[in-house]
C-alpha atoms as a PDB file:
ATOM      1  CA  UNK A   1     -61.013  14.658 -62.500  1.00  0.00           C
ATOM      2  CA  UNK A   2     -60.874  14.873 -58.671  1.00  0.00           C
ATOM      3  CA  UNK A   3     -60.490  10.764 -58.390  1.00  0.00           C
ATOM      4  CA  UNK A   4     -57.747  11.026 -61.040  1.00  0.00           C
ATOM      5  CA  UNK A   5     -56.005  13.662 -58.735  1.00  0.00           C
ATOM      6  CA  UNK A   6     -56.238  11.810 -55.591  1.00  0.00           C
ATOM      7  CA  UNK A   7     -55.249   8.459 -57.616  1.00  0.00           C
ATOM      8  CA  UNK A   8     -52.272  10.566 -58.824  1.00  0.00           C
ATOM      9  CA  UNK A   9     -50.957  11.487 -55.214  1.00  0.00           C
ATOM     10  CA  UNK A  10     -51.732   8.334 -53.872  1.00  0.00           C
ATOM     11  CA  UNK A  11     -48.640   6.597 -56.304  1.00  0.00           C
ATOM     12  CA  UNK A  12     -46.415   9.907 -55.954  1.00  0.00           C
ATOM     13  CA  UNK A  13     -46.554   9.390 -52.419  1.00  0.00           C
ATOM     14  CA  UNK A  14     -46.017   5.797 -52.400  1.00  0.00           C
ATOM     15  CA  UNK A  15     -42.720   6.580 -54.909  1.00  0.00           C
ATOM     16  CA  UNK A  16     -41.485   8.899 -52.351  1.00  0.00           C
ATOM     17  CA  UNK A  17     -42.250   6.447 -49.449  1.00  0.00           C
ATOM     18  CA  UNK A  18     -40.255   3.641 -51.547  1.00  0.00           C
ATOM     19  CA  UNK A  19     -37.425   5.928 -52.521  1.00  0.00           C
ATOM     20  CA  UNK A  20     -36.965   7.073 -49.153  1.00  0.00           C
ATOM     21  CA  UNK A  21     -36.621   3.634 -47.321  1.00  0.00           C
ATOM     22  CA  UNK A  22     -36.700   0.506 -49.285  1.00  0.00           C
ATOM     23  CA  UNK A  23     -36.060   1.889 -52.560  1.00  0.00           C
ATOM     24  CA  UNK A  24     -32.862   3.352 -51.275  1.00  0.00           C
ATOM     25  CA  UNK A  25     -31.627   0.013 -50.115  1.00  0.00           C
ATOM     26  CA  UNK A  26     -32.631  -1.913 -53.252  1.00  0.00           C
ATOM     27  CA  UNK A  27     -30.765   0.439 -55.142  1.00  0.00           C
ATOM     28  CA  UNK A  28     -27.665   0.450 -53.531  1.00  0.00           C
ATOM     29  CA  UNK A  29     -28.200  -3.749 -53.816  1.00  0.00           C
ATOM     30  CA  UNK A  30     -27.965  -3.049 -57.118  1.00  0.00           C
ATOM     31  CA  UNK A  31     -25.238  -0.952 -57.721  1.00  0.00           C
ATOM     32  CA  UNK A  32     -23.112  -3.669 -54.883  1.00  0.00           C
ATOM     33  CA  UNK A  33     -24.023  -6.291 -57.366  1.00  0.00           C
ATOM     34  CA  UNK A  34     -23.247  -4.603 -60.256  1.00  0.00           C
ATOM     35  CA  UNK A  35     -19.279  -3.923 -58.354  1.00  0.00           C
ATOM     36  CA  UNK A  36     -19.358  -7.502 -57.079  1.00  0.00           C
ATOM     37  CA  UNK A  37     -19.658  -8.739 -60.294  1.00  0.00           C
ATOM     38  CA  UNK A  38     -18.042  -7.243 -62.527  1.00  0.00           C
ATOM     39  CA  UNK A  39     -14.808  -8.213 -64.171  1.00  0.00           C
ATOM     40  CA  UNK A  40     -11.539  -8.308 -61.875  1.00  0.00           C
ATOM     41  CA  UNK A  41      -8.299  -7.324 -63.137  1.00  0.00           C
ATOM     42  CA  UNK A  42      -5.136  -8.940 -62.119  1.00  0.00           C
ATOM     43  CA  UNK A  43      -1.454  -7.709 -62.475  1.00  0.00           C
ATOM     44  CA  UNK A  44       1.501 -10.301 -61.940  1.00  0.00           C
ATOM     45  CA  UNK A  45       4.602 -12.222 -63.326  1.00  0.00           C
ATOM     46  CA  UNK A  46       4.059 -15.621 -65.538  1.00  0.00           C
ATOM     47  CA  UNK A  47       5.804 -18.388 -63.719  1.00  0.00           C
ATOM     48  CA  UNK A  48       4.676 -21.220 -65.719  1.00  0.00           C
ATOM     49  CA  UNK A  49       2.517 -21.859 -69.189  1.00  0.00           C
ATOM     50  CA  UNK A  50       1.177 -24.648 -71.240  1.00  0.00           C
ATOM     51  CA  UNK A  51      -0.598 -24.464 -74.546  1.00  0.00           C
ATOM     52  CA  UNK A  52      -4.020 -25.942 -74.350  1.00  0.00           C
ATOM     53  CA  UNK A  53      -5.284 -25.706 -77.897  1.00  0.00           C
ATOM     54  CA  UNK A  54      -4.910 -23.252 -81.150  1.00  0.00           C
ATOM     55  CA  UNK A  55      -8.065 -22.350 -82.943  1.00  0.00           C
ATOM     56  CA  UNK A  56      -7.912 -20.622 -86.174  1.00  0.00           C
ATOM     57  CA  UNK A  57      -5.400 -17.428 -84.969  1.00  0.00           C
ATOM     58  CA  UNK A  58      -6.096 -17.969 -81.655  1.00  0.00           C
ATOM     59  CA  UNK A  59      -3.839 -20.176 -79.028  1.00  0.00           C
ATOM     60  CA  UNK A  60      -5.038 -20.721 -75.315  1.00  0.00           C
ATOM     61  CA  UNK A  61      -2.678 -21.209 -72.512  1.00  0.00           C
ATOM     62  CA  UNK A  62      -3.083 -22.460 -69.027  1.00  0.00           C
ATOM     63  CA  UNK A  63      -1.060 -20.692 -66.444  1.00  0.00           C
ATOM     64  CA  UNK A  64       0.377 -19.716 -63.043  1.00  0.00           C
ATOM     65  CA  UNK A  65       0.452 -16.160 -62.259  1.00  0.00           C
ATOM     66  CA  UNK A  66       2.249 -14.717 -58.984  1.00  0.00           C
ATOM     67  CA  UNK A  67      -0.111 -11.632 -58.501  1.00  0.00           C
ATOM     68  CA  UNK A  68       0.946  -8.403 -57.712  1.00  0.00           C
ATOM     69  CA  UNK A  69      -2.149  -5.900 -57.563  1.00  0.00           C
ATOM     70  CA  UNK A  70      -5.722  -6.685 -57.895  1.00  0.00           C
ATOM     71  CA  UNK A  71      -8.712  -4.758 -58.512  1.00  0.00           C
ATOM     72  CA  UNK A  72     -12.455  -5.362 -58.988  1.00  0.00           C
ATOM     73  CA  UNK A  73     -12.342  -8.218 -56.352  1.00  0.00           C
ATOM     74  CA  UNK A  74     -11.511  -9.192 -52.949  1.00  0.00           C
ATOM     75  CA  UNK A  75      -9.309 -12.057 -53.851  1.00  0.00           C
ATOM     76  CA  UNK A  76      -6.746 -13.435 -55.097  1.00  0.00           C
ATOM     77  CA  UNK A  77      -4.213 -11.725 -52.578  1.00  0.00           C
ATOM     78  CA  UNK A  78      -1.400 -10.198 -53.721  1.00  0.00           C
ATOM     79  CA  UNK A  79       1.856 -12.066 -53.543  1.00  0.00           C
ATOM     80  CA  UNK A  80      -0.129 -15.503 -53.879  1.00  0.00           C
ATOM     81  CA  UNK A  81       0.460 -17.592 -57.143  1.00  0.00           C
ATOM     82  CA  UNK A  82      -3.006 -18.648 -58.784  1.00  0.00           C
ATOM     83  CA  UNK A  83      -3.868 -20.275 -61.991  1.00  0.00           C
ATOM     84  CA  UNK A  84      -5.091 -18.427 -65.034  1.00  0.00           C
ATOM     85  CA  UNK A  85      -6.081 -19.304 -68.788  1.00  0.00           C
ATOM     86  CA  UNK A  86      -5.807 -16.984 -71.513  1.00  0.00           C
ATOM     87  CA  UNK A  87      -6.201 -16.848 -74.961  1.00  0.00           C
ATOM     88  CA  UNK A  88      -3.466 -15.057 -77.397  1.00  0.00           C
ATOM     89  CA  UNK A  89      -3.100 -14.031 -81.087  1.00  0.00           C
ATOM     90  CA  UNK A  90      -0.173 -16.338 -82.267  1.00  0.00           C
ATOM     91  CA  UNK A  91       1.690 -13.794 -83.771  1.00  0.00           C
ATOM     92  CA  UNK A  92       1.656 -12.027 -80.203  1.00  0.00           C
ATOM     93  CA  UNK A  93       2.181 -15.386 -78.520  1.00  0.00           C
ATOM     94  CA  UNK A  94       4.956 -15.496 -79.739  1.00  0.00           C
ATOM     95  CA  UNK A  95       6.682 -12.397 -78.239  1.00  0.00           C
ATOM     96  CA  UNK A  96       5.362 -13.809 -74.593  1.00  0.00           C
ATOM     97  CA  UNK A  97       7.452 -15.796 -72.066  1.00  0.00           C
ATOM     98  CA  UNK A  98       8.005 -16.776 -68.350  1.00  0.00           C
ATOM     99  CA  UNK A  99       8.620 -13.820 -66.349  1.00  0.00           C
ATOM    100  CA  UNK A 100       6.589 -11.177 -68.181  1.00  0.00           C
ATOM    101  CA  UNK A 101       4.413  -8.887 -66.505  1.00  0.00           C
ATOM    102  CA  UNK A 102       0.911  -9.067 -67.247  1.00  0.00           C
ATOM    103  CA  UNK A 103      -2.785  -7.452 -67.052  1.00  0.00           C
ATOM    104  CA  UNK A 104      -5.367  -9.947 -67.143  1.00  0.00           C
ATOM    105  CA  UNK A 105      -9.054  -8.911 -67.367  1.00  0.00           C
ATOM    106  CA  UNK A 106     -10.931 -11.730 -65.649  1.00  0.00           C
ATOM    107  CA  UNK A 107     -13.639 -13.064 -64.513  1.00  0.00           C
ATOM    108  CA  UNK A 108     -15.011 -11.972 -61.043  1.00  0.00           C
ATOM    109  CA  UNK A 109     -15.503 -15.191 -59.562  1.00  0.00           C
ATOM    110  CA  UNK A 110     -12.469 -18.293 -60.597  1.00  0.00           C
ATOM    111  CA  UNK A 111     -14.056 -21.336 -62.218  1.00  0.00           C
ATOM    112  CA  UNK A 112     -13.562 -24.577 -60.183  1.00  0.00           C
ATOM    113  CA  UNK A 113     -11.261 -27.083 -62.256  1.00  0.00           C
ATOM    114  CA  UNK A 114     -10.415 -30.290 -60.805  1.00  0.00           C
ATOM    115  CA  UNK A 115     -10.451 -28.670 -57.458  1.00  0.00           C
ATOM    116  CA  UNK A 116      -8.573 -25.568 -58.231  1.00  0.00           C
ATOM    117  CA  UNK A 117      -9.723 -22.019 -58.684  1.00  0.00           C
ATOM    118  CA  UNK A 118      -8.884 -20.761 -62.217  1.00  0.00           C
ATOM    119  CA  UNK A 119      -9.189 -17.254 -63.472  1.00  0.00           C
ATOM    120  CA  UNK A 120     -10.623 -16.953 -66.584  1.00  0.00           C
ATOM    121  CA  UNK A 121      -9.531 -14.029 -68.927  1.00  0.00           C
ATOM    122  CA  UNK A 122     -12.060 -12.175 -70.827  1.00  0.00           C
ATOM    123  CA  UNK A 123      -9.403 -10.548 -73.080  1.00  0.00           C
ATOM    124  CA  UNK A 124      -5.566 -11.164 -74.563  1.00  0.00           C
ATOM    125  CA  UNK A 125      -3.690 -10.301 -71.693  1.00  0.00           C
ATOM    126  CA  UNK A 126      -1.553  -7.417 -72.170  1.00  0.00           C
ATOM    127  CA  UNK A 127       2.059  -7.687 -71.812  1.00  0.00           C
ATOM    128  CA  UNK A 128       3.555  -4.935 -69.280  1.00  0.00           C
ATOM    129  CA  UNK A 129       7.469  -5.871 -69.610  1.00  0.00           C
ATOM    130  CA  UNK A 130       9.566  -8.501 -67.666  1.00  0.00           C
ATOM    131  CA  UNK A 131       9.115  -8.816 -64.380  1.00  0.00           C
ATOM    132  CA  UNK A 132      10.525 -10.285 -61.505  1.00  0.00           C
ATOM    133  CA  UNK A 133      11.600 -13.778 -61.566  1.00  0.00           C
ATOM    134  CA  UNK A 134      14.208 -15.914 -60.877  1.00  0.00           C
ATOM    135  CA  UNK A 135      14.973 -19.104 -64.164  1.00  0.00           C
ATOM    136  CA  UNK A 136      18.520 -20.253 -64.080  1.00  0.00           C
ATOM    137  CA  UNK A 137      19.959 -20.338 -67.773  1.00  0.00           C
ATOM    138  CA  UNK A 138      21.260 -23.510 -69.180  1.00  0.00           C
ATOM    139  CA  UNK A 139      25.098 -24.423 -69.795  1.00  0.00           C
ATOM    140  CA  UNK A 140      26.912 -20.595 -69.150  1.00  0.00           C
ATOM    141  CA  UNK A 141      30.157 -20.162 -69.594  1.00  0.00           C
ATOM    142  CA  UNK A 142      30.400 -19.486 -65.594  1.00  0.00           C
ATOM    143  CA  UNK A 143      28.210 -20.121 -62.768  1.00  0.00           C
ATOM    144  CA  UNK A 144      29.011 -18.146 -59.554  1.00  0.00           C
ATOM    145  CA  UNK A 145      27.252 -18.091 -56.537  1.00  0.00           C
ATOM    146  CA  UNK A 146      24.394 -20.429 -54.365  1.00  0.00           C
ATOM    147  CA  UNK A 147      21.791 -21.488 -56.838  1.00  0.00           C
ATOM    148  CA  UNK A 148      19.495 -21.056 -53.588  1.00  0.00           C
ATOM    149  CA  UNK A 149      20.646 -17.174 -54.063  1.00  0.00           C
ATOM    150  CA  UNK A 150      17.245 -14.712 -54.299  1.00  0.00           C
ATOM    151  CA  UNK A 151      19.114 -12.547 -56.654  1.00  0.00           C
ATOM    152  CA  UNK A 152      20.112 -14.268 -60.454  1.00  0.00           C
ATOM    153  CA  UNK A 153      22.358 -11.985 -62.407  1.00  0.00           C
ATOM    154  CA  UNK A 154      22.506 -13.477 -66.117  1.00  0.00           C
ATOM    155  CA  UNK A 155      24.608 -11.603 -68.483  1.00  0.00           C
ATOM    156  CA  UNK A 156      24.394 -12.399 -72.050  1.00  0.00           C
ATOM    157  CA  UNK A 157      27.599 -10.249 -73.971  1.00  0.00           C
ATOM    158  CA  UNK A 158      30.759 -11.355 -76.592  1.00  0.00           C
ATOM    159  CA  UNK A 159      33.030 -11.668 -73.579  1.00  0.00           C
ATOM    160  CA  UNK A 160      35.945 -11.417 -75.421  1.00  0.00           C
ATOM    161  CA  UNK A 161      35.007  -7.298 -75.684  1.00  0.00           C
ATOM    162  CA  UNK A 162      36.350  -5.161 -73.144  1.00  0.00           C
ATOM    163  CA  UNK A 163      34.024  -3.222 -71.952  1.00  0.00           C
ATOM    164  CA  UNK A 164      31.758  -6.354 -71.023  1.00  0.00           C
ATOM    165  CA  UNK A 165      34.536  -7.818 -70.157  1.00  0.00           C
ATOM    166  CA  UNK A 166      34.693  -5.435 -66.835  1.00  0.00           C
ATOM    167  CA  UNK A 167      31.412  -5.923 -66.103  1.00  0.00           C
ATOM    168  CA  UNK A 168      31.545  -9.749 -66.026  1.00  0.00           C
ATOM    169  CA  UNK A 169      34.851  -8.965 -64.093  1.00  0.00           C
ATOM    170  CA  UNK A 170      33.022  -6.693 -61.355  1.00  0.00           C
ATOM    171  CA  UNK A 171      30.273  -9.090 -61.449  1.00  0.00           C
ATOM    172  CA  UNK A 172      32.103 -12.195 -60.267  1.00  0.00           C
ATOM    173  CA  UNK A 173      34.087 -10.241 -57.682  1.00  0.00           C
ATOM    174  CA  UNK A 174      30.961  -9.471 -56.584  1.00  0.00           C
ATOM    175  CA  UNK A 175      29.489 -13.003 -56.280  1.00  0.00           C
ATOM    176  CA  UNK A 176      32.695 -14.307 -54.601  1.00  0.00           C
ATOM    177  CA  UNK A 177      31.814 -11.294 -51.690  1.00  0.00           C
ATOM    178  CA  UNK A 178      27.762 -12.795 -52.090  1.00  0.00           C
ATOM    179  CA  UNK A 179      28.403 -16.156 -52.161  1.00  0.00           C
ATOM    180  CA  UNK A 180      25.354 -17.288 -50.772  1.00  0.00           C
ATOM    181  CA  UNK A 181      22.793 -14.474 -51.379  1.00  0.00           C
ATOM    182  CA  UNK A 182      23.772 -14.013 -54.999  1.00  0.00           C
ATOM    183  CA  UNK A 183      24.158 -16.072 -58.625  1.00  0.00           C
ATOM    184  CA  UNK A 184      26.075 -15.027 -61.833  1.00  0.00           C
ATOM    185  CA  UNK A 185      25.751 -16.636 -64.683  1.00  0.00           C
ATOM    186  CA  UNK A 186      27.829 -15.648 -67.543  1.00  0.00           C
ATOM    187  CA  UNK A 187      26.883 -16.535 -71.415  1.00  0.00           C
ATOM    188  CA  UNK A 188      29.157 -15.645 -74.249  1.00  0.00           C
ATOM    189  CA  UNK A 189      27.095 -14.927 -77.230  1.00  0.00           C
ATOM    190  CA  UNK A 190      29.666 -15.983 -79.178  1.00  0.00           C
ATOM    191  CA  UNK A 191      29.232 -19.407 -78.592  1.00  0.00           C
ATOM    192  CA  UNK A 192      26.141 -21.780 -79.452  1.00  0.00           C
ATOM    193  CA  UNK A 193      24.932 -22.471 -76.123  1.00  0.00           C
ATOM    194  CA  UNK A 194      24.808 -18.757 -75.692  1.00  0.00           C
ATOM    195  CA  UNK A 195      22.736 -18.335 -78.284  1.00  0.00           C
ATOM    196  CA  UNK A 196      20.816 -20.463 -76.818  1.00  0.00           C
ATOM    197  CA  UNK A 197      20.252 -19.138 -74.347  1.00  0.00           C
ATOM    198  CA  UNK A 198      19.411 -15.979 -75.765  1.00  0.00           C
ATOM    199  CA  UNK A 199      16.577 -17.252 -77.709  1.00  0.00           C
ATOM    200  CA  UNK A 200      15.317 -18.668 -75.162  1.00  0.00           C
ATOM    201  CA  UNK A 201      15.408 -15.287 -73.169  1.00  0.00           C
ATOM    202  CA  UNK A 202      13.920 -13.756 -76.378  1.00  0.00           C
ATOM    203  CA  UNK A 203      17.015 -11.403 -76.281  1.00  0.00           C
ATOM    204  CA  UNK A 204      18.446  -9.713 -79.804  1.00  0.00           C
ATOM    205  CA  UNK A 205      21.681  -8.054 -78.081  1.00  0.00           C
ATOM    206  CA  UNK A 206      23.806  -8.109 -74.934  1.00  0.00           C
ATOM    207  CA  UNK A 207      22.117  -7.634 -72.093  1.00  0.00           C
ATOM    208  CA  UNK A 208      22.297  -7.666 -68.249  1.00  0.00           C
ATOM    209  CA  UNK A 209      19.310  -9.064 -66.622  1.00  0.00           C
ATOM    210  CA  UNK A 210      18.946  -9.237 -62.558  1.00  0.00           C
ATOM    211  CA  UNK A 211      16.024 -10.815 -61.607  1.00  0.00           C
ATOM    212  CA  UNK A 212      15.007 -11.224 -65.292  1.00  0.00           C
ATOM    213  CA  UNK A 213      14.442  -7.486 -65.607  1.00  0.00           C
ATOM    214  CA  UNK A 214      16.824  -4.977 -67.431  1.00  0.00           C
ATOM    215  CA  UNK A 215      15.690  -1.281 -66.542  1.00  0.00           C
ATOM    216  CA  UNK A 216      15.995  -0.014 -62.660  1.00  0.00           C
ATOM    217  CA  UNK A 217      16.261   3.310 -61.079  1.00  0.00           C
ATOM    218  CA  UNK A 218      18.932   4.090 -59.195  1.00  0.00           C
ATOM    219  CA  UNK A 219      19.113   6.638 -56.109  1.00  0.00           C
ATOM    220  CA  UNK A 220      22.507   8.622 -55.417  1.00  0.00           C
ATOM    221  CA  UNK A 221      22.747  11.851 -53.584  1.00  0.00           C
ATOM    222  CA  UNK A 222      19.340  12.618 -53.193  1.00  0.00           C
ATOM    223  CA  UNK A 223      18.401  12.506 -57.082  1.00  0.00           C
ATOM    224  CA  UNK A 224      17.502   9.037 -59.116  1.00  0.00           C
ATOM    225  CA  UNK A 225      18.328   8.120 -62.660  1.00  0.00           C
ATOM    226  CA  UNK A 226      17.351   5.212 -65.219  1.00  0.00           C
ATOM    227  CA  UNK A 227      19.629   2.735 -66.122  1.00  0.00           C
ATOM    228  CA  UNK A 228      18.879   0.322 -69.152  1.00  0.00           C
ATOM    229  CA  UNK A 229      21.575  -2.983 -69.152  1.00  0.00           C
ATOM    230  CA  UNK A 230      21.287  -3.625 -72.942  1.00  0.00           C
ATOM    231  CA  UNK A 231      23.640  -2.651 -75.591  1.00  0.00           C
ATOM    232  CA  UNK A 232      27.140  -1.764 -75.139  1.00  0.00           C
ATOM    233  CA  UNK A 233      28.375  -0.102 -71.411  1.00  0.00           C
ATOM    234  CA  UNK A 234      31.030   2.191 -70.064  1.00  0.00           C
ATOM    235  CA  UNK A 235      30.951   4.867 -73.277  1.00  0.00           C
ATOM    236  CA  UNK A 236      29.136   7.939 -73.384  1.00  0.00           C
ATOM    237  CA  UNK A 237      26.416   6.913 -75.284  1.00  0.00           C
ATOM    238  CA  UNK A 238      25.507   3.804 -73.321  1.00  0.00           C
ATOM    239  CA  UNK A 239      22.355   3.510 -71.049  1.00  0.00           C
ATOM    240  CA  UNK A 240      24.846   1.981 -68.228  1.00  0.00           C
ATOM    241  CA  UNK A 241      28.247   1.598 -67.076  1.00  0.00           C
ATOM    242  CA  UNK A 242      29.695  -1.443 -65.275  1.00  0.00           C
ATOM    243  CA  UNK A 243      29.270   0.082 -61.772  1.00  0.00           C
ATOM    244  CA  UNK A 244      25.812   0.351 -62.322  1.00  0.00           C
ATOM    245  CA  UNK A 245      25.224  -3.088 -62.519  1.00  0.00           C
ATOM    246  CA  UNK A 246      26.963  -3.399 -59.100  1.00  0.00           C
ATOM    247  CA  UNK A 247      25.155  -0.738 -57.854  1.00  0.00           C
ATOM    248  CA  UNK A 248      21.487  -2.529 -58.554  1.00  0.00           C
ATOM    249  CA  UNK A 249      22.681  -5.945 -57.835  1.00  0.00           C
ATOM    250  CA  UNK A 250      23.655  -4.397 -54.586  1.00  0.00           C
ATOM    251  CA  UNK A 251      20.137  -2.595 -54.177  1.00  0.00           C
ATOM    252  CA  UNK A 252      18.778  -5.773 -54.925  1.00  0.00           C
ATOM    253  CA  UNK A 253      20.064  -7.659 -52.314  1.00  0.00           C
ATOM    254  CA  UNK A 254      19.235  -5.648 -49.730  1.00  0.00           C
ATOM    255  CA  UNK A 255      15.930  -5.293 -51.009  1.00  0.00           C
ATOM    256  CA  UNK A 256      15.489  -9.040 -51.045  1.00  0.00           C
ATOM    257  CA  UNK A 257      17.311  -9.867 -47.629  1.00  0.00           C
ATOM    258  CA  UNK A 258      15.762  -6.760 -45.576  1.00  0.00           C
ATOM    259  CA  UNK A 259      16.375  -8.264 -42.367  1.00  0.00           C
ATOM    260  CA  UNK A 260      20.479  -8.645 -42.637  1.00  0.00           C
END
């Protein structure tokens, strides 16, 4: 019984020696490889896509995403554009397009294609709205404005209406004061190649987008407010007025060309 004791204190103190010095440090090995390796996720705008194949339900893309936040990993960095692939229900697919905002839970470490690092998504990504991005619409009705501009105003309405009528009004006086830091182009859903163009937007009613995003906050006198550019303006049960849209084009700009 007395061996058995001694043997007994002999490992106890050996567990405390190891806990106390190299157990310590192999533990918190551990728990850095468990953070360094697990999954990353990335937040950004889709810039480009391709469909690589469809399996049953299931379609996978190849893409560019500009990324906006990152966590889980020390790279990409935020602001860079980096490829991604994805897979997507095709029903949901369907609903996605350039300029959407998206949370992608990938990999920690990009696979190596062809010499490029590609994130590889463990999940469907999941759509956050549309973000920020800049795609020139083809054949408006009117096309104001440099197409080097860092601010694209498209407004898809039946222009023959009055109350979109003064918007499209306020927005091309506006343009002809911007000529260079600022684009409008007008599309009369009325017509097919605004319908078009709508489709292709994956629009279902008029709608002002800036920057290919519809809902902003606006600041004035200390307090803030959300403005929605869809649907009918200038009533009192609109989301917007006219002036609104002239208000965050305006915020816009300056946002975009801080340093004038």
């Amino acid at each position: 019984m007395k061996w058995c004791a001694m043997l007994a204190g002999l490992i106890l103190m050996g567990c405390l020696i190891f806990m106390g010095s190299g157990g310590h440090n192999a533990l918190g090995s551990a728990r850095a490889s468990a953070t360094m390796y697990a999954p990353a996720n990335l937040t950004g705008v889709l810039t480009a896509a391709q469909e690589l194949y469809r399996e049953k339900d299931t379609v996978a893309f190849s893409g560019l995403l500009r990324v906006e936040s990152v966590t889980g990993s020390d790279k990409p960095e935020t602001g860079k554009v980096v490829a991604v692939e994805y897979a997507e229900n095709v029903a949901q697919a369907r609903g996605m397009g350039l300029g959407d905002e998206l949370q992608l839970n990938v990999n920690p470490r990009p696979t190596q294609k062809a010499g490029t690092d590609v994130w590889m998504a463990l999940s469907p990504p999941t759509v956050l709205g549309r973000g920020e991005f800049i795609n020139p619409g083809e054949q408006p009705a009117k096309d104001v404005g440099s197409p080097e501009a860092r601010v694209l105003v498209k407004m898809f309405a039946p222009m023959r209406t009055d109350c979109h009528r003064e918007t499209a009004i306020k927005l091309e006086q506006l343009a002809g004061q911007e000529p260079e830091r600022l684009r409008v182009q007008l599309f009369d859903m009325q017509t097919s190649a605004g319908r078009a163009e709508m489709a292709r937007e994956r629009l279902q009613c008029a709608t002002v987008l800036v920057n290919n995003r519809l809902y902003f906050t606006l600041s004035e006198g200390g307090q803030t407010r959300k403005v929605a550019f869809h649907h009918r303006p200038n009533t009192p049960q609109s989301t917007y007025c006219s002036d609104d849209v002239v208000s965050v084009v305006k915020q816009e700009i300056a946002r975009l060309y801080p340093t004038e």
